[in-house]
Protein backbone atom coordinates (compact mmCIF):
# COMPACT_ATOMS: atom_id res chain seq x y z
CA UNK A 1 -17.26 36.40 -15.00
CA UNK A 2 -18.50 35.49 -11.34
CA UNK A 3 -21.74 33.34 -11.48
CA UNK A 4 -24.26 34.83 -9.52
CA UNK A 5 -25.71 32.75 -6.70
CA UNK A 6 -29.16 32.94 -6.05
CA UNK A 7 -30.90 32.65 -2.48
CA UNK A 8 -32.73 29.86 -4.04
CA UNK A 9 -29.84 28.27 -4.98
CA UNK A 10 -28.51 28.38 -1.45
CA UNK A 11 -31.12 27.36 0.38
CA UNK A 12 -31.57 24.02 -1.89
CA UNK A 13 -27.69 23.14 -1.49
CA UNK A 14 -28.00 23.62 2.13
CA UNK A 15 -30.68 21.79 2.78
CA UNK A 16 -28.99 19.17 0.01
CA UNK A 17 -25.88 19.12 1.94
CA UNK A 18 -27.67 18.77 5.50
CA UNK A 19 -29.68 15.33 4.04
CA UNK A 20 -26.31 14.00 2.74
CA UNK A 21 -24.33 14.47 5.79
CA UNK A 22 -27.75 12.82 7.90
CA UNK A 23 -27.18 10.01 6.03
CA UNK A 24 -23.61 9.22 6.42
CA UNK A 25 -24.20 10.53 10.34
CA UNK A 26 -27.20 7.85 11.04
CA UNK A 27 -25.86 4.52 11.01
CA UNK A 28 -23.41 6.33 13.83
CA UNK A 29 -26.48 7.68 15.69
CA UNK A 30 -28.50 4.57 15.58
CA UNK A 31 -25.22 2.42 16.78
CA UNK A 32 -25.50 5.33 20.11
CA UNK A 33 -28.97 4.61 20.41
CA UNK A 34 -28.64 1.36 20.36
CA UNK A 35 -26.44 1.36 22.99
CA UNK A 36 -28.95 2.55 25.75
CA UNK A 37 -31.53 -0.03 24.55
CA UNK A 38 -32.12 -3.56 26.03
CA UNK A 39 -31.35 -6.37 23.93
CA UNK A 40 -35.13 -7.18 23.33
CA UNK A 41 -35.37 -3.38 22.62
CA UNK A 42 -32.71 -3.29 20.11
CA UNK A 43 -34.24 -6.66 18.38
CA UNK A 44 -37.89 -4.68 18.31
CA UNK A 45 -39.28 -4.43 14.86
CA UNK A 46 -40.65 -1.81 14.62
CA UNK A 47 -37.70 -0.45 15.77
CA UNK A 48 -38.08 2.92 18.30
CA UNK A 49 -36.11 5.92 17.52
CA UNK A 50 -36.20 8.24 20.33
CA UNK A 51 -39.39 6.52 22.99
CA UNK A 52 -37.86 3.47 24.55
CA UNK A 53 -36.42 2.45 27.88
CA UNK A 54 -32.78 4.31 28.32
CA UNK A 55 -30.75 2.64 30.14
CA UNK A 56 -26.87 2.27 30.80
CA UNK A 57 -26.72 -1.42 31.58
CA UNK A 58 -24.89 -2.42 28.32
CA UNK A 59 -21.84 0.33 29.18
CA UNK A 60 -21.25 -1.43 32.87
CA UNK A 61 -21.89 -4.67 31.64
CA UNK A 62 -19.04 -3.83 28.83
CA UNK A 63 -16.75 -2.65 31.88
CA UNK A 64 -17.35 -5.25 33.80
CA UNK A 65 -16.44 -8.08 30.84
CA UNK A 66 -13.85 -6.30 28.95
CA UNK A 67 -11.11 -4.07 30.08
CA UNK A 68 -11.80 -0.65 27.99
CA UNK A 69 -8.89 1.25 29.26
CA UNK A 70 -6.10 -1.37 28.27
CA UNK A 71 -7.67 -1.76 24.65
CA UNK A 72 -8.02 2.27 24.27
CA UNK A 73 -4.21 2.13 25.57
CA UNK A 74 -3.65 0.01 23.07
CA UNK A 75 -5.00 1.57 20.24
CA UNK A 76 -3.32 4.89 20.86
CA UNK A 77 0.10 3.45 21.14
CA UNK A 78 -0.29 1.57 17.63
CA UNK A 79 -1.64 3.93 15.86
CA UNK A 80 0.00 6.92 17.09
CA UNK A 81 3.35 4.83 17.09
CA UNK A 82 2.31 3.46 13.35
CA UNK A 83 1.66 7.04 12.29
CA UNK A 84 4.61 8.80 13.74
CA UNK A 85 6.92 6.26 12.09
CA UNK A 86 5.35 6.58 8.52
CA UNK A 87 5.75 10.21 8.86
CA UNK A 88 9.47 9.78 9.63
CA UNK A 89 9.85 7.80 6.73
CA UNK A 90 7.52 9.41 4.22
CA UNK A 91 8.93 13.32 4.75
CA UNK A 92 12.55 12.31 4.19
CA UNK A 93 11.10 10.40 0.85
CA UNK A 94 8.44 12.59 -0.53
CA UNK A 95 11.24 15.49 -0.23
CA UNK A 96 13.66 13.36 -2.93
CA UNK A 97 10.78 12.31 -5.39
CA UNK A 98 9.45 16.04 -5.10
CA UNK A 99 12.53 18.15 -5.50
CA UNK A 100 15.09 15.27 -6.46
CA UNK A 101 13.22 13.11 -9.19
CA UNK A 102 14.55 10.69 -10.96
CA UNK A 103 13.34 8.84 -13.86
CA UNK A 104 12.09 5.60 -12.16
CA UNK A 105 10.24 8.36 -9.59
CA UNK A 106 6.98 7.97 -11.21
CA UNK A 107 7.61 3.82 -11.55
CA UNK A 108 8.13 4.01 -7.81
CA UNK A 109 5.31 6.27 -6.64
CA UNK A 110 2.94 3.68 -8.92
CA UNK A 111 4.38 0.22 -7.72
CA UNK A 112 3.74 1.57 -4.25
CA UNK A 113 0.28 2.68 -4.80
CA UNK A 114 -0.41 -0.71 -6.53
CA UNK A 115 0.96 -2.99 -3.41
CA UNK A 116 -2.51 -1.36 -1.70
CA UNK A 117 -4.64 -2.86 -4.16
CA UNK A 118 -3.46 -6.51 -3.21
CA UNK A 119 -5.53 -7.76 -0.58
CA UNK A 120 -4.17 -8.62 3.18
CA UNK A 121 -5.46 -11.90 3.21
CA UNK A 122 -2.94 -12.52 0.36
CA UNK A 123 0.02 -11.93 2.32
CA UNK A 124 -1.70 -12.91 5.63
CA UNK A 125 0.53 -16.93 6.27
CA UNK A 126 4.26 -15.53 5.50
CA UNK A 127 3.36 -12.35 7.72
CA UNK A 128 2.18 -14.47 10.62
CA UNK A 129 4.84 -17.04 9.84
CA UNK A 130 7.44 -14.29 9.87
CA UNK A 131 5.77 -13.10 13.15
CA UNK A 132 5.71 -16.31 14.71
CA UNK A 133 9.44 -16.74 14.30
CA UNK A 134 10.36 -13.50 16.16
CA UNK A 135 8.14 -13.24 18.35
CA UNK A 136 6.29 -10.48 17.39
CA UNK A 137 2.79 -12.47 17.93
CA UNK A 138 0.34 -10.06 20.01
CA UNK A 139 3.13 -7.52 20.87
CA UNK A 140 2.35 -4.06 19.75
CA UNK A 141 6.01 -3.09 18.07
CA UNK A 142 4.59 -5.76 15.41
CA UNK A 143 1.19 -3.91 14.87
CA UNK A 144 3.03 -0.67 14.51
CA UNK A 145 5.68 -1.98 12.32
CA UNK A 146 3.16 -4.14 9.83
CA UNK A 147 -0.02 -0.76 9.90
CA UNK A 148 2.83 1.26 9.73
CA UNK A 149 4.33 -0.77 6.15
CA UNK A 150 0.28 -1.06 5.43
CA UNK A 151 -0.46 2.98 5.06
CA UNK A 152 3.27 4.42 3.96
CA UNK A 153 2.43 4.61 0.00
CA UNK A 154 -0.85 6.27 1.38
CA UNK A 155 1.53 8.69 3.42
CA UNK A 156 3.82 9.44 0.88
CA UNK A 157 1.73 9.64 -2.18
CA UNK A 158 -0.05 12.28 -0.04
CA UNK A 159 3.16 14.32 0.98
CA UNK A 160 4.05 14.01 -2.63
CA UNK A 161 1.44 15.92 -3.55
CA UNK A 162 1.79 18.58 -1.30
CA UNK A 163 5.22 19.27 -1.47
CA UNK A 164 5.24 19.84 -5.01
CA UNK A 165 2.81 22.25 -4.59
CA UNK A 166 5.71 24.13 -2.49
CA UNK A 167 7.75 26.62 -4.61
CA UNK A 168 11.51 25.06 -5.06
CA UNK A 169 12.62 29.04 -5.54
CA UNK A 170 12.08 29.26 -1.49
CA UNK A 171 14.44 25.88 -0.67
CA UNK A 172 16.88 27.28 -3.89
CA UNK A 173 17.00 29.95 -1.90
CA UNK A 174 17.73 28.25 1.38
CA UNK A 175 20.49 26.19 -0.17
CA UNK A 176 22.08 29.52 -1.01
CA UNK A 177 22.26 30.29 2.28
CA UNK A 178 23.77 27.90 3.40
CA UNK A 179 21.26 25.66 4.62
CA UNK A 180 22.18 21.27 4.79
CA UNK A 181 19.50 19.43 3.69
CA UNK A 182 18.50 18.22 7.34
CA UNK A 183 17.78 22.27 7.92
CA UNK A 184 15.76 22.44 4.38
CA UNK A 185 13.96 19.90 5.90
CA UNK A 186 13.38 20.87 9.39
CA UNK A 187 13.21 24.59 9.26
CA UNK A 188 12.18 25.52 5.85
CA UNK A 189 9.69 22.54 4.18
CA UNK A 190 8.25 20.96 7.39
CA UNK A 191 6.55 24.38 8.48
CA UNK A 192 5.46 25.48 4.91
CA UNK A 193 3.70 21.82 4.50
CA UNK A 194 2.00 21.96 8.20
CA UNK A 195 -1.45 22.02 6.93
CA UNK A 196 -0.19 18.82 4.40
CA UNK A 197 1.02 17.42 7.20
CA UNK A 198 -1.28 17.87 9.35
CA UNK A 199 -4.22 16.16 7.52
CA UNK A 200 -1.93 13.23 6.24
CA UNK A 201 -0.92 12.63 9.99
CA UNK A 202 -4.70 12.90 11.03
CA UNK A 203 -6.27 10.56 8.24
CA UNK A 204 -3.10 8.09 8.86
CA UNK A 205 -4.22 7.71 12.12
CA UNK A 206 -7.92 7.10 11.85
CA UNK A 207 -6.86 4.54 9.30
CA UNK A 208 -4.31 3.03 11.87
CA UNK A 209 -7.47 3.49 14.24
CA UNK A 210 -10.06 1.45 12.57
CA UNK A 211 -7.61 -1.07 10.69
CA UNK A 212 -8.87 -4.25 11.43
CA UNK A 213 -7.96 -7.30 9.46
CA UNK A 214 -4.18 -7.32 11.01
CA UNK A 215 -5.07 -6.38 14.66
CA UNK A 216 -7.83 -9.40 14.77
CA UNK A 217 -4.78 -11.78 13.14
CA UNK A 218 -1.70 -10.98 14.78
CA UNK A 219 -2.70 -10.33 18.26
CA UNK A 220 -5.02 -11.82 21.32
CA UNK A 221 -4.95 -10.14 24.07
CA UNK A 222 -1.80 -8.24 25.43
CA UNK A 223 -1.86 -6.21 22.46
CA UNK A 224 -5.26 -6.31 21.22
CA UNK A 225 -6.43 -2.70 20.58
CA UNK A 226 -10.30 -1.60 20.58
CA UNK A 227 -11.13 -3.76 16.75
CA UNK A 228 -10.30 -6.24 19.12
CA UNK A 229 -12.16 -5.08 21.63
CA UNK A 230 -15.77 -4.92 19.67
CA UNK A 231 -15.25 -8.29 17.73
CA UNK A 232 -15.02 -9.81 21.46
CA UNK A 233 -19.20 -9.61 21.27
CA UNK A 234 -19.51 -11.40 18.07
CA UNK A 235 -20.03 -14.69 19.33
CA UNK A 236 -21.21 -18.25 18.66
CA UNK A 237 -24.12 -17.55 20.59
CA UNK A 238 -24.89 -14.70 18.44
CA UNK A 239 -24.89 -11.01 18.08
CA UNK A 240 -25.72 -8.92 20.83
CA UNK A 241 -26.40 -5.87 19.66
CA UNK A 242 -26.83 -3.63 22.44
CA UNK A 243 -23.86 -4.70 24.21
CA UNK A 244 -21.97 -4.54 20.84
CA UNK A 245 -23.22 -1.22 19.64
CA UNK A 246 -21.92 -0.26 23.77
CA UNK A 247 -18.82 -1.15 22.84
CA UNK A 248 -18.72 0.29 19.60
CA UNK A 249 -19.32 3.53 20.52
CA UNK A 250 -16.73 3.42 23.17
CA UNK A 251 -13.91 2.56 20.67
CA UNK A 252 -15.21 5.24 17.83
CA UNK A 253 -15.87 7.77 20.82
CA UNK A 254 -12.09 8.69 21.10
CA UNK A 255 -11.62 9.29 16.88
CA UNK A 256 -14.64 10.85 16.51
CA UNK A 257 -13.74 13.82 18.74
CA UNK A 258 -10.26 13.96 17.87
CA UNK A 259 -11.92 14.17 14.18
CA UNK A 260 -14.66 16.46 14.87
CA UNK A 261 -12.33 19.14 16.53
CA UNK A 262 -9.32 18.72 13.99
CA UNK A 263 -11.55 19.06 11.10
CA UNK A 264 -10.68 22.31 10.08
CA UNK A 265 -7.30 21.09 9.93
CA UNK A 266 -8.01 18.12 7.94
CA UNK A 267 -10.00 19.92 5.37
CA UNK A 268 -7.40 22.15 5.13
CA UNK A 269 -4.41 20.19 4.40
CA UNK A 270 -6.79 18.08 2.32
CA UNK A 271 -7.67 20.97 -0.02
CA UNK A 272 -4.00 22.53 0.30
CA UNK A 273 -2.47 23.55 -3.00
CA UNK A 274 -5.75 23.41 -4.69
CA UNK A 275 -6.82 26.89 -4.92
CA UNK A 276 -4.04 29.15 -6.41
């Protein structure tokens, strides 16, 4: 029997769900304000919402010391490289542990979900040793290859999921036909998983996005992507926080409309399978 929803009821979660997503918003919205304040402004207690002196000194002054365009370059070629490569990987093996298990499947999927719960730092000296031996110091193949290794169990545990919410009477059926398993893959599960796909590839890459432990470790300058970028105005000297909240909102602004007009997509995939 249907519970019935009162107008009441509706107008409370609304207004419920409004406050809750104005929390999570404002830190973002106070970094943007921030970033047209002074520096004296954005040290004012009490601080000033809306009624202070705009200005867009901090963005030019962020131009001027920092070169946006080759960190944003950056960023999009690690990430996007990072994600595109654990997709690769992850389809081919979420397939066999979906429709192929075996009995170490489930000993697998768990001992790769338990090498994220190991912290970075942990592994931080052989990685930069290993690094430093090939030359893959501040070079952007080794930020794809070690964010890529860093979010694969995320990737697969994901596609996992979906695909086994795919019915194996369709790719039975495909295999009767004559279909190799390169086709099954291509033709048959790929496009019945887009929406699975679609939000693993999209929360893979604001994860590749925003990673910053390895990015500040393994790389300077020639491959420093945006992290990089905003930790360059934390220094000795102290925080500036206009300035910093400047460049902050230059290295979000990219991922935040990506997010914002994907997010039917991502809420999609994310809830794919789960209504039957």
């Amino acid at each position: 029997m249907a519970r019935k929803t009162t107008t009441q009821h509706v107008v409370i979660s609304t207004i419920g769900a409004w406050l809750f997503g104005f929390l999570i918003f404002f830190p973002i919205l106070w970094m943007v304000l921030a970033s047209f304040k002074t520096e004296l402004e954005a040290f004012a207690i009490p601080p000033s919402f809306l009624f202070f002196h705009w200005t867009t000194e901090n963005y030019a002054t962020v131009q001027e010391r920092s070169d946006y365009l080759h960190h944003a370059l950056n960023s999009i070629i690690i990430a996007g490289g990072s994600t595109l490569i654990a997709l690769m990987i992850a389809i081919p093996a979420a397939w066999s542990m979906a429709f192929s298990p075996t009995k170490r499947t489930k000993d697998i999927l768990l001992w790769m979900l338990s090498t994220k719960m190991m912290p970075p730092v942990g592994v931080l000296v052989p990685i930069y040793l290993i690094y430093k031996s090939f030359g893959l110091l501040d070079s952007r193949i080794g930020l794809v290859f070690i964010l890529c290794l860093g979010n694969l169990p995320i990737v697969i545990w994901m596609l996992f999921t979906y695909f086994k919410e795919i019915p194996r009477d369709i790719l039975e059926a495909a295999r009767m036909d004559g279909a190799t398993i390169g086709r099954e893959l291509v033709y048959v599960l790929t496009p019945m998983a887009i929406p699975g796909l679609a939000s693993t590839m999209l929360l893979n890459l604001i994860l590749a996005w925003n990673e910053a432990f390895w990015t500040l470790n393994l790389s300077t300058s020639n491959a420093a992507p945006l992290t990089t970028f905003i930790a360059s105005y934390s220094s000795p000297e102290g925080l500036f926080w206009a300035k910093l909240s400047a460049a902050s909102t230059l290295a979000i602004a990219p991922i935040l409309v990506l997010g914002w007009f994907s997010q039917k997509q991502l809420v999609r995939g994310l809830t794919f399978g789960a209504v039957k």
